[in-house]
Protein backbone atom coordinates (compact mmCIF):
# COMPACT_ATOMS: atom_id res chain seq x y z
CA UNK A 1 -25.42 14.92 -30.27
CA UNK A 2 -25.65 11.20 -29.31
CA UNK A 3 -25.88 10.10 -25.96
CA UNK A 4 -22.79 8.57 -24.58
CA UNK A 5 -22.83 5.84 -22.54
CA UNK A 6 -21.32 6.29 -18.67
CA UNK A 7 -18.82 3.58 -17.84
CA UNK A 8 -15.75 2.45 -16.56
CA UNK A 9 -12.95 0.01 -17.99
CA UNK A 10 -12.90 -3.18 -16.48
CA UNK A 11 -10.61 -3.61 -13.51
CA UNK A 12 -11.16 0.45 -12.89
CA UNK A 13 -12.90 2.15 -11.02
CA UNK A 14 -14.22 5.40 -9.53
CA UNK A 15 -13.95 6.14 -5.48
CA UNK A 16 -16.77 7.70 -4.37
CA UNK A 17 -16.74 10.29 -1.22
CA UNK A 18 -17.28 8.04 1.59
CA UNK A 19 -14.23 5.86 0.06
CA UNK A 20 -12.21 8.55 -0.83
CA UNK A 21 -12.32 10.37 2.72
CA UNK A 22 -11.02 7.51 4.53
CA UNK A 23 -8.54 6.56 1.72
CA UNK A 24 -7.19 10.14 2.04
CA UNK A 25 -6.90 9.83 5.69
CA UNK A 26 -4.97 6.51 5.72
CA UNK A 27 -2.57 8.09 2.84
CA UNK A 28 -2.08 11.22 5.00
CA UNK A 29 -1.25 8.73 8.07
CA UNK A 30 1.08 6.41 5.84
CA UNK A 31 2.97 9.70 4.54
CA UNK A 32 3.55 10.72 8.38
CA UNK A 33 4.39 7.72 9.33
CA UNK A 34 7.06 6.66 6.64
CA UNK A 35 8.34 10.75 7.52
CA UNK A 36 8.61 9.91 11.06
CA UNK A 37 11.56 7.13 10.15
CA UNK A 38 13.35 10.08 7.83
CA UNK A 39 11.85 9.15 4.79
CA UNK A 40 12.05 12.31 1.97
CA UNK A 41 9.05 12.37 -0.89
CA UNK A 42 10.07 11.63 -4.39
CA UNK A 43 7.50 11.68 -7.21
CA UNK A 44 8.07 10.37 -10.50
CA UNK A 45 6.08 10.48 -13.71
CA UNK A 46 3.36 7.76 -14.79
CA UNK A 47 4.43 7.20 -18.22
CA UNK A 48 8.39 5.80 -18.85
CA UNK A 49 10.19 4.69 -21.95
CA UNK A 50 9.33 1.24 -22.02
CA UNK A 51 12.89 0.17 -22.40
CA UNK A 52 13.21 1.19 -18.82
CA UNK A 53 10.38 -1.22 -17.88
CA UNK A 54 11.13 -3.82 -19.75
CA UNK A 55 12.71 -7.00 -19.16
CA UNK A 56 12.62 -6.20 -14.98
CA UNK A 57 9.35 -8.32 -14.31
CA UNK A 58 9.53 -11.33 -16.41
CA UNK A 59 8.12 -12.33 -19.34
CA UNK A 60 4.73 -12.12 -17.63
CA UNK A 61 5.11 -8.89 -15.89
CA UNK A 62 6.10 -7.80 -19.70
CA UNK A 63 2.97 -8.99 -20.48
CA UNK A 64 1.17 -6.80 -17.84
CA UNK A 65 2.42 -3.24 -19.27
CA UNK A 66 0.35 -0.72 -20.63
CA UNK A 67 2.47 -0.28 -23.71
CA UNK A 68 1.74 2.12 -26.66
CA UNK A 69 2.85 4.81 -29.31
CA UNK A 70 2.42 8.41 -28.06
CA UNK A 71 1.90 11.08 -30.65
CA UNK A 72 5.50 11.69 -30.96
CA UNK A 73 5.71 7.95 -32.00
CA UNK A 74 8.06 6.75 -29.02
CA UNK A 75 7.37 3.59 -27.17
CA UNK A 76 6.38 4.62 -23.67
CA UNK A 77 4.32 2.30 -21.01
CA UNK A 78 2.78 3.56 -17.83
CA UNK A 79 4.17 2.31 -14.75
CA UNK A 80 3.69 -0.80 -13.11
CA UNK A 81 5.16 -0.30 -10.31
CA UNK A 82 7.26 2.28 -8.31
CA UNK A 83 10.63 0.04 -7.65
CA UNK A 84 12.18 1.04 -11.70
CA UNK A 85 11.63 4.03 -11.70
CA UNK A 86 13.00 5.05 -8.90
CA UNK A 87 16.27 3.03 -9.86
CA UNK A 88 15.77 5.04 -13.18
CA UNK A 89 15.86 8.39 -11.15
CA UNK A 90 19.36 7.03 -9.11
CA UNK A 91 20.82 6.35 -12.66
CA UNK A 92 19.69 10.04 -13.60
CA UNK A 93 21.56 11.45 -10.25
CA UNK A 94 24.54 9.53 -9.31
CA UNK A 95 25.25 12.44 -6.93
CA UNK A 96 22.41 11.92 -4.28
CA UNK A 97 23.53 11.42 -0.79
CA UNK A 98 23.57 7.94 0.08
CA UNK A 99 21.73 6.00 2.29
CA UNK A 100 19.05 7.76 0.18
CA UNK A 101 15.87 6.94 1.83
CA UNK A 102 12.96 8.10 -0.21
CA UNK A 103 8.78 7.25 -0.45
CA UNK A 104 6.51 7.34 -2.99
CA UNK A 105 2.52 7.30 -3.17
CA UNK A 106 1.24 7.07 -6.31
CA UNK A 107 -0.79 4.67 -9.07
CA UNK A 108 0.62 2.08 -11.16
CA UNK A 109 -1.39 -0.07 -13.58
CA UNK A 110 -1.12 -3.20 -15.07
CA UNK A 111 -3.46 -5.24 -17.45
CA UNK A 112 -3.68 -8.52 -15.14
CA UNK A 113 -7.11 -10.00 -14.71
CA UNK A 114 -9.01 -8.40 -12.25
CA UNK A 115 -10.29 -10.03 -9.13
CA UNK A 116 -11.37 -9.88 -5.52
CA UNK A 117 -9.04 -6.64 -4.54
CA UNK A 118 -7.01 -7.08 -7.59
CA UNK A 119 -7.42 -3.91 -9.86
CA UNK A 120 -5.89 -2.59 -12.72
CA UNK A 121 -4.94 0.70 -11.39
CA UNK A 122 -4.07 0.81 -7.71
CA UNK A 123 -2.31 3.16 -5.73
CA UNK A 124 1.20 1.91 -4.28
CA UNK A 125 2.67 3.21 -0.86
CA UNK A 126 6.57 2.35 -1.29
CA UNK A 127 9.88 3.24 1.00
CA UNK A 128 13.16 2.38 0.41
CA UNK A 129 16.95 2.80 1.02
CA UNK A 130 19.59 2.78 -1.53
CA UNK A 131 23.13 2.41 -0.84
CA UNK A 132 22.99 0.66 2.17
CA UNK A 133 23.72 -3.36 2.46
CA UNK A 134 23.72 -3.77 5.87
CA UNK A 135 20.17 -5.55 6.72
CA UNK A 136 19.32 -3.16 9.63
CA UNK A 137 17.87 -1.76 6.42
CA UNK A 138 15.98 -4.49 5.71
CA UNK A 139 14.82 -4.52 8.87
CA UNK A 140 13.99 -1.04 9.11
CA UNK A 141 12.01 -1.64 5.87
CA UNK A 142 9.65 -4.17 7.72
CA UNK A 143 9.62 -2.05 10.79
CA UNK A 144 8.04 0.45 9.03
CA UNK A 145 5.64 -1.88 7.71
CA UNK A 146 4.93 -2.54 11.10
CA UNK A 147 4.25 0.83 12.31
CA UNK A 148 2.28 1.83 8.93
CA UNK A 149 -0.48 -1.12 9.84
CA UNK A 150 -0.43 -0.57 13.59
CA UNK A 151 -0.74 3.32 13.28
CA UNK A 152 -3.95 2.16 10.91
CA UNK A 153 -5.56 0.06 13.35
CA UNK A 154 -4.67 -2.90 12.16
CA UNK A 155 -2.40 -5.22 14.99
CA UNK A 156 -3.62 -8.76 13.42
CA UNK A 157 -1.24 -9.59 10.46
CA UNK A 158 1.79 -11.67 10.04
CA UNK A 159 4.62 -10.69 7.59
CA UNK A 160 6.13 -13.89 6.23
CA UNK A 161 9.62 -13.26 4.87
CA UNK A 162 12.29 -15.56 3.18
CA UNK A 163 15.55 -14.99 0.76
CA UNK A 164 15.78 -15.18 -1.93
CA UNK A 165 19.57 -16.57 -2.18
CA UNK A 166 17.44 -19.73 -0.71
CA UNK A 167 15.43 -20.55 -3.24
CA UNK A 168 17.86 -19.99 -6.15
CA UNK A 169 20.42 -22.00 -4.00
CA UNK A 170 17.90 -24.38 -3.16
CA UNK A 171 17.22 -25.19 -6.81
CA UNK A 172 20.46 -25.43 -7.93
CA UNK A 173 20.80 -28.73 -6.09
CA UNK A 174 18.49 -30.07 -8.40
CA UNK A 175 19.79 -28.63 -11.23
CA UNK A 176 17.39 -25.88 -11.94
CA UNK A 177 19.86 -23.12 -12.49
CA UNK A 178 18.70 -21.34 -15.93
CA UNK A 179 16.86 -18.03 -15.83
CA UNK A 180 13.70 -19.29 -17.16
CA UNK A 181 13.75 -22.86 -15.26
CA UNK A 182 14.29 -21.00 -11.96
CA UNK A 183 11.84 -17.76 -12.48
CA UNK A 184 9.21 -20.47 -13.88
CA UNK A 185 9.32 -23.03 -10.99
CA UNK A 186 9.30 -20.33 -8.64
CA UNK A 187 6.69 -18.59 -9.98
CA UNK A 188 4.72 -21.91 -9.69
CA UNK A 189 6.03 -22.12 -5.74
CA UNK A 190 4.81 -18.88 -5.04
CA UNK A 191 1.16 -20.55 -5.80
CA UNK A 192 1.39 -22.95 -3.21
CA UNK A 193 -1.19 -20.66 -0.70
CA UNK A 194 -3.61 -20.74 -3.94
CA UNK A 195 -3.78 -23.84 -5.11
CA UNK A 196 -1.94 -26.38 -2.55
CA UNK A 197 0.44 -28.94 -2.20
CA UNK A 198 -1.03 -31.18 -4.49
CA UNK A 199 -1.65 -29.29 -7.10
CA UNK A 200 1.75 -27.41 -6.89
CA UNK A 201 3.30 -30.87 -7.32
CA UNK A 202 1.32 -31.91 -10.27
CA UNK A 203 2.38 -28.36 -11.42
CA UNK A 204 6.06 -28.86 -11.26
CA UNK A 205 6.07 -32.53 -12.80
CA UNK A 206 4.06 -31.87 -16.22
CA UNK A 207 4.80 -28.09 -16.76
CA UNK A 208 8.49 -27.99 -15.17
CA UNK A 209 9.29 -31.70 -16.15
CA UNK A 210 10.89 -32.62 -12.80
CA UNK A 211 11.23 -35.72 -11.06
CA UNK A 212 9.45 -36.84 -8.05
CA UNK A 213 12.55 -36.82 -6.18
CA UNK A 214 13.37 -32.81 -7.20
CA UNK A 215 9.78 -32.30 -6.44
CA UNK A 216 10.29 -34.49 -3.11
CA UNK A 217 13.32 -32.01 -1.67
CA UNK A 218 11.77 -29.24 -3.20
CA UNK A 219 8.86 -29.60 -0.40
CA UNK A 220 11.51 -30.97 1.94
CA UNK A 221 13.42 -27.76 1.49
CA UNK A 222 9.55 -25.48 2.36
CA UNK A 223 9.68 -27.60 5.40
CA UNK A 224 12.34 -26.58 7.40
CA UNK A 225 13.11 -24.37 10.23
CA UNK A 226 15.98 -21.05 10.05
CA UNK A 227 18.05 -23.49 12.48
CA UNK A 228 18.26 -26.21 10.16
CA UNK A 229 19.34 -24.34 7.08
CA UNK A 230 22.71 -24.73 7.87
CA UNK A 231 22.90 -28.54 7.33
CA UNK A 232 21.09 -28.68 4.73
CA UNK A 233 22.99 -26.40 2.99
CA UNK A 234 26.36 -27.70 3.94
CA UNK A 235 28.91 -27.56 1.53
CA UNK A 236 26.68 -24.87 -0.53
CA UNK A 237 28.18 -21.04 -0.48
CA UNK A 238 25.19 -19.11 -1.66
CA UNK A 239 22.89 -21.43 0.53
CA UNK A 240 24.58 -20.96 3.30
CA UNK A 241 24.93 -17.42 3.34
CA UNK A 242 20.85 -16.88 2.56
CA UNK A 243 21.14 -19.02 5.60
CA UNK A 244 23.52 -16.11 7.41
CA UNK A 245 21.32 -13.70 5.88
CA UNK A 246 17.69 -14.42 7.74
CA UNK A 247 18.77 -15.96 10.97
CA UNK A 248 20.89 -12.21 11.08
CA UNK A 249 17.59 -10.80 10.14
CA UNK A 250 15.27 -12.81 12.45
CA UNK A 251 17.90 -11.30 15.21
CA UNK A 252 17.55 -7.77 14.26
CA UNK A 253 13.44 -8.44 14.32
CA UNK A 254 13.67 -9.35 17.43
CA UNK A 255 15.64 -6.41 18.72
CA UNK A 256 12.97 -3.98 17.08
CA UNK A 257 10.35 -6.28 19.30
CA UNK A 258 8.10 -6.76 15.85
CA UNK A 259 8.95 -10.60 15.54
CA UNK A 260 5.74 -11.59 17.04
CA UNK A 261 4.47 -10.37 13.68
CA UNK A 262 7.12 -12.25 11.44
CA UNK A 263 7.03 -15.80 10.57
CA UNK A 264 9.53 -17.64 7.86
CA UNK A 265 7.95 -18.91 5.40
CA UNK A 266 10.41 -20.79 2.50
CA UNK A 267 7.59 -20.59 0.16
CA UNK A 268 7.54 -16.81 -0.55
CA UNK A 269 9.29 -16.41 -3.66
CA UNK A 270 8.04 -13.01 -5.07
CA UNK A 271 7.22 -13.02 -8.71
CA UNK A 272 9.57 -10.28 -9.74
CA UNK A 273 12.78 -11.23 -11.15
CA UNK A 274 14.96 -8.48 -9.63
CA UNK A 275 14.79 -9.32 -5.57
CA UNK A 276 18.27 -10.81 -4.47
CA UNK A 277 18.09 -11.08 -0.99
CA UNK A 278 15.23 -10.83 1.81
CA UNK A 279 12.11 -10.81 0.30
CA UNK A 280 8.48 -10.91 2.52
CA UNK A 281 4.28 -10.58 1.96
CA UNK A 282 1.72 -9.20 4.51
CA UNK A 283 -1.48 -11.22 5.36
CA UNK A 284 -4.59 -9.74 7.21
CA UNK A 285 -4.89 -12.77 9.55
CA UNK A 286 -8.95 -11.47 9.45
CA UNK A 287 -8.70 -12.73 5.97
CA UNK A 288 -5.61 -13.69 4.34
CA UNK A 289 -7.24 -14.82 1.13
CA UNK A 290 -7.04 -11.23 0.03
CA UNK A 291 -3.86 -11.98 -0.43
CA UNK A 292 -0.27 -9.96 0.45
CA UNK A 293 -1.32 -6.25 1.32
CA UNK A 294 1.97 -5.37 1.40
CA UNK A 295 5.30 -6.82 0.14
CA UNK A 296 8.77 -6.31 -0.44
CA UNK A 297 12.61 -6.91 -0.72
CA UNK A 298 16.23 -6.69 -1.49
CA UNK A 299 17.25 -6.12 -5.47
CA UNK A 300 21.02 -5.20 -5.32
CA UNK A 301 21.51 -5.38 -8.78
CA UNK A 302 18.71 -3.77 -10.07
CA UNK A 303 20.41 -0.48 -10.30
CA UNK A 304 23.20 -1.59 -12.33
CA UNK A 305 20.88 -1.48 -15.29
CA UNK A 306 20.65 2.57 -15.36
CA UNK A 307 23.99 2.81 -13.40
CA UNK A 308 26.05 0.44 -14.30
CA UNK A 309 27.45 -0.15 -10.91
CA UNK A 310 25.99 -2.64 -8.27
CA UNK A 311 23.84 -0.59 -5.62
CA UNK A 312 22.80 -2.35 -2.92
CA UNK A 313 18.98 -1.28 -2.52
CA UNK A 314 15.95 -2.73 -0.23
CA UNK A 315 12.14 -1.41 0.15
CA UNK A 316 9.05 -2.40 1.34
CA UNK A 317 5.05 -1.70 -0.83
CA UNK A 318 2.35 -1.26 0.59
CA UNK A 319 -0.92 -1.80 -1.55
CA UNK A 320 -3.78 0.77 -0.54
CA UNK A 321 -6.22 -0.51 -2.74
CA UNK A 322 -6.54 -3.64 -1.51
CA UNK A 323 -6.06 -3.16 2.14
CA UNK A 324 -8.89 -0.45 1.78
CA UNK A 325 -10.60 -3.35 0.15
CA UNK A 326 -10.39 -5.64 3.08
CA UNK A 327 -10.84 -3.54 5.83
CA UNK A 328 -14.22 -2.05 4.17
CA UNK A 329 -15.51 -6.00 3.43
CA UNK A 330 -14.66 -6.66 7.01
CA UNK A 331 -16.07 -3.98 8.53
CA UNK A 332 -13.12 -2.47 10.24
CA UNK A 333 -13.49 0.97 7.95
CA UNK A 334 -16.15 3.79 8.70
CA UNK A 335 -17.42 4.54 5.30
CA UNK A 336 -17.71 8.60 5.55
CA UNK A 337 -19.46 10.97 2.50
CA UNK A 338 -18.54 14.03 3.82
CA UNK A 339 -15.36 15.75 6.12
CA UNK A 340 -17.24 18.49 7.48
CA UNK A 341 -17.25 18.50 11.45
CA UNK A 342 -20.42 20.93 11.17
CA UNK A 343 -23.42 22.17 8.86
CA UNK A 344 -24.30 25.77 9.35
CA UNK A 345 -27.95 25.71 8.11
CA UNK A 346 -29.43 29.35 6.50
CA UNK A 347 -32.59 30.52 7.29
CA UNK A 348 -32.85 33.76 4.83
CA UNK A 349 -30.78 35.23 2.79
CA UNK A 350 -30.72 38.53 5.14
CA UNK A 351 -29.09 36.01 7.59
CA UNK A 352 -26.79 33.86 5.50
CA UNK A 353 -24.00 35.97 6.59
CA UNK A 354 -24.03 35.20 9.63
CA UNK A 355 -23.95 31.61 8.65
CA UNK A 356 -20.36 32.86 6.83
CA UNK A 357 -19.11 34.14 10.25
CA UNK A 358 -19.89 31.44 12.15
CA UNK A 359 -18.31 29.04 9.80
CA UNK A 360 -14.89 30.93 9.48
CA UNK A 361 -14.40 30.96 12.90
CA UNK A 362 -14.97 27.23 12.73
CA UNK A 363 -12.07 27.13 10.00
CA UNK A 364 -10.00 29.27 11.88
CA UNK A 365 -9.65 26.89 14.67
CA UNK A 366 -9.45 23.51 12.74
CA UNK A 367 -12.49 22.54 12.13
CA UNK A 368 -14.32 21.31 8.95
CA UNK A 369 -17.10 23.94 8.47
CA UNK A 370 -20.03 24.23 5.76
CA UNK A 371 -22.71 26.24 4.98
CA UNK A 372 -25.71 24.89 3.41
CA UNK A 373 -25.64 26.40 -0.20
CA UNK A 374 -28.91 27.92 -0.29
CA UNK A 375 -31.77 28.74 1.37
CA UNK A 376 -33.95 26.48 2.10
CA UNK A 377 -36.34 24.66 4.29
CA UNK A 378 -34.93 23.97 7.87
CA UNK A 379 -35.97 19.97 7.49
CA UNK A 380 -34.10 19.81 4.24
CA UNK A 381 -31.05 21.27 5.56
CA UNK A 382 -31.09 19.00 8.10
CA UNK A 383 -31.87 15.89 5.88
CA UNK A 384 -28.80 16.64 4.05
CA UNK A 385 -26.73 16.90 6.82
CA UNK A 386 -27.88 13.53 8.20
CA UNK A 387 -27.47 11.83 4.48
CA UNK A 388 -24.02 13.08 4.33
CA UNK A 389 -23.51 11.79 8.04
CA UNK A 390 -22.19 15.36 9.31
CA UNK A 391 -22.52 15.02 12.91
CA UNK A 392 -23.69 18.54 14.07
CA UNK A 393 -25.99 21.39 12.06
CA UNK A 394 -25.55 25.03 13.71
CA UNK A 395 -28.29 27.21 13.48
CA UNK A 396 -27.46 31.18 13.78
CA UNK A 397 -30.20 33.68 13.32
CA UNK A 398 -30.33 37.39 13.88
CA UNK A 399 -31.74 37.05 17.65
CA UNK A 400 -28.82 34.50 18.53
CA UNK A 401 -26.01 36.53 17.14
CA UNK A 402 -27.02 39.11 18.77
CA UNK A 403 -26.94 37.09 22.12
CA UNK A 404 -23.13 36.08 20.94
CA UNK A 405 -24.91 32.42 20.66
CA UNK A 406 -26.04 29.87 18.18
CA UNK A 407 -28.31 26.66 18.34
CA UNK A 408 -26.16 23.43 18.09
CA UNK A 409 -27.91 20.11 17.04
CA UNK A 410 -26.23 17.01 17.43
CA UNK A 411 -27.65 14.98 14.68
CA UNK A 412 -27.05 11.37 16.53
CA UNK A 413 -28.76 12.19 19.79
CA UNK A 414 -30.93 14.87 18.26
CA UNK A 415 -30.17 16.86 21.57
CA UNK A 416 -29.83 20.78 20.94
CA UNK A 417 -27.97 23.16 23.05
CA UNK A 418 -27.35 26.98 23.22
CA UNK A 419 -23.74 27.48 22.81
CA UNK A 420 -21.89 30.65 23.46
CA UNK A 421 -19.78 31.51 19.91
CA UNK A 422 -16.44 31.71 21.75
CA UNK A 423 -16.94 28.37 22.96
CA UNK A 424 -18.25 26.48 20.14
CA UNK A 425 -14.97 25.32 18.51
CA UNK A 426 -14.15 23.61 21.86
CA UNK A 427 -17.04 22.15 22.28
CA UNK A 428 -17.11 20.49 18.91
CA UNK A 429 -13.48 19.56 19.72
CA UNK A 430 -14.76 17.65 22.58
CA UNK A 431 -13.33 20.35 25.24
């Protein structure tokens, strides 16, 4: 049999132990978190009819599915992202109680060109409310966007939000009011943090065909503050009620006491073609040229696809991947290989089961217990434990047993105790 080579697709990749543990630890924290704020699971599957993808990200996000004939010769695509499906799933069960406030944690994938903690397959963290239009949802929504990055250790970021009713209003005074015109020049706004003013103007001029002066108010428009939205809307309905819309919003910030973390920012457009209302991005001030680690927004009318009625519906994403990503580059994430609190080493294989005993009582009291599979030398036992960066090896032989006792060796001081059994747990535990 020929050899096959080992390797990964491009814009893939494996997560190796000391990855993986702290992933798994921030997913457990996110889950509890978005629970704490009444959130229910809901898990949906990774491959959808494509018709019930397509057409809800733009022509680009079209672009960006995994699309393909399964065996059965249907036309399915894997998901890219968790926002459809889930409005698939209210379509399926008109008869869920509404507010229905539900999270999701799984992967999506799409085929975009992969970059500096921009992957192919990443793992999305979503929560969201259907059926509820008031925006103390949408301020819940950022809330918990709060609490899931300040429960992770993370207290420097700002969440820049805007509407979306803004921007389409905004446009319309300069008579960009067709599906593609708008998506397209918005889409090229939403670059501006990329590639700059300048080149954002060039941009809109040869690829969008506008005048200086459209280009002119465009920028006069990203200039402004919430209290002068008003007058420069005046006289313009949907403009002035975007207006309504974040000034209500900046209020109910407030009242949660997270608007030190918000700014408005009239630039954030949000590629996605389904957002109606609030929309926002997250930015590791450490770093915000990773990009938005998590994003969000209103889509009332997204529903009506699988529905057919207008539900209003509002959510906030939080991208693992790439916040993992940042915090590792920057240092602010303990890489870990292994979750065991303690090694029990084995020093024959007439004593190994005491190594069991001692390791089960470990378990028993929430701790993270393993015995060294195997017996071997004492060094290499404790060699492995210090590779794997377990903190404490526990050495039990016949004559400490017997004394109700084993030999505990922290690993970072290289200090070593006698420790009654009964009293080991707690002292691991710090007690």
């Amino acid at each position: 049999m020929s050899r096959i080579k080992a390797r990964v697709l491009k814009g893939f990749r494996d997560y190796m132990p000391e990855n993986m543990l702290p992933k798994q630890k921030m997913l457990n924290l996110v889950a509890n978190t978005f629970e704490s704020f009444g959130f229910s699971p809901l898990q949906t599957p990774a491959l959808e009819y494509a018709e019930c993808l397509l057409g809800k990200y733009g022509d680009e996000g079209d672009k960006l599915l995994y699309r393909f004939l399964d065996n059965g010769e249907r036309d399915v695509a894997m998901r890219y992202d968790l926002t459809v499906p889930l409005a698939r799933v209210m379509g399926m069960n008109t008869q869920l109680t509404r507010p229905f406030k539900r999270y999701q944690i799984a992967p999506v994938w799409r085929a975009e060109k992969p970059g500096r903690g921009r992957f192919r397959e990443f793992m999305q963290c979503d929560v969201d409310i259907i059926g509820a239009p008031d925006l103390m949802a949408d301020a819940e929504c950022i809330l918990v966007g709060c609490s899931v990055l300040k429960n992770l250790g993370i207290d420097e970021f700002v969440i820049r939000i805007n509407n979306r009713k803004l921007l389409t209003a905004m446009l319309s005074k300069y008579d960009i009011e067709s599906p593609e015109d708008t998506l397209g020049v918005l889409r090229c706004i939403d670059k501006l943090p990329k590639i700059g003013e300048e080149n954002v103007r060039k941009l809109l001029m040869s690829e969008h065909s506008l005048p200086a002066s459209s280009v002119d108010g465009i920028f006069e428009f990203l200039d402004l503050e919430p209290n002068q939205l008003h007058a420069w809307f005046s006289g313009h309905e949907l403009g002035l009620l975007g207006a309504d819309e974040l000034n209500e919003l900046l209020k109910l910030l407030e009242e949660l006491g997270v608007s030190d973390y918000v700014d408005v920012d009239l630039s954030i457009a949000r590629g996605l073609d389904y957002y109606t209302g609030t929309i926002y991005e997250t930015f590791l001030k450490a770093d915000e040229s990773l990009g938005s680690v998590m994003s969000g927004g209103r889509y009332d009318t997204l529903l009506s696809m699988f529905s057919g009625q207008e539900i209003p519906a509002v959510g906030i994403s939080l991208g693992v991947d790439r916040l993992l990503y940042g915090l590792i580059e920057m240092g602010l994430l303990e890489a870990q290989a292994s979750p065991s609190d303690a090694l029990i080493g084995v020093f024959s294989s007439d004593e190994r089961k005491l190594s069991y005993t001692v390791a089960e009582k470990l378990r028993l009291n929430g701790l993270n217990a393993e015995v060294y599979p195997g017996v071997a030398r004492m060094k290499k036992q404790l060699q492995y434990a210090n590779r794997q960066g377990i903190p404490f090896v526990i050495l039990v032989g016949q004559s400490e047993f017997d004394r109700d006792e084993v030999i505990l060796k922290n690993m970072k001081t290289g200090d070593q105790d006698h420790i009654k059994i009964d009293h080991l747990a707690d002292h691991l535990q710090g007690g």
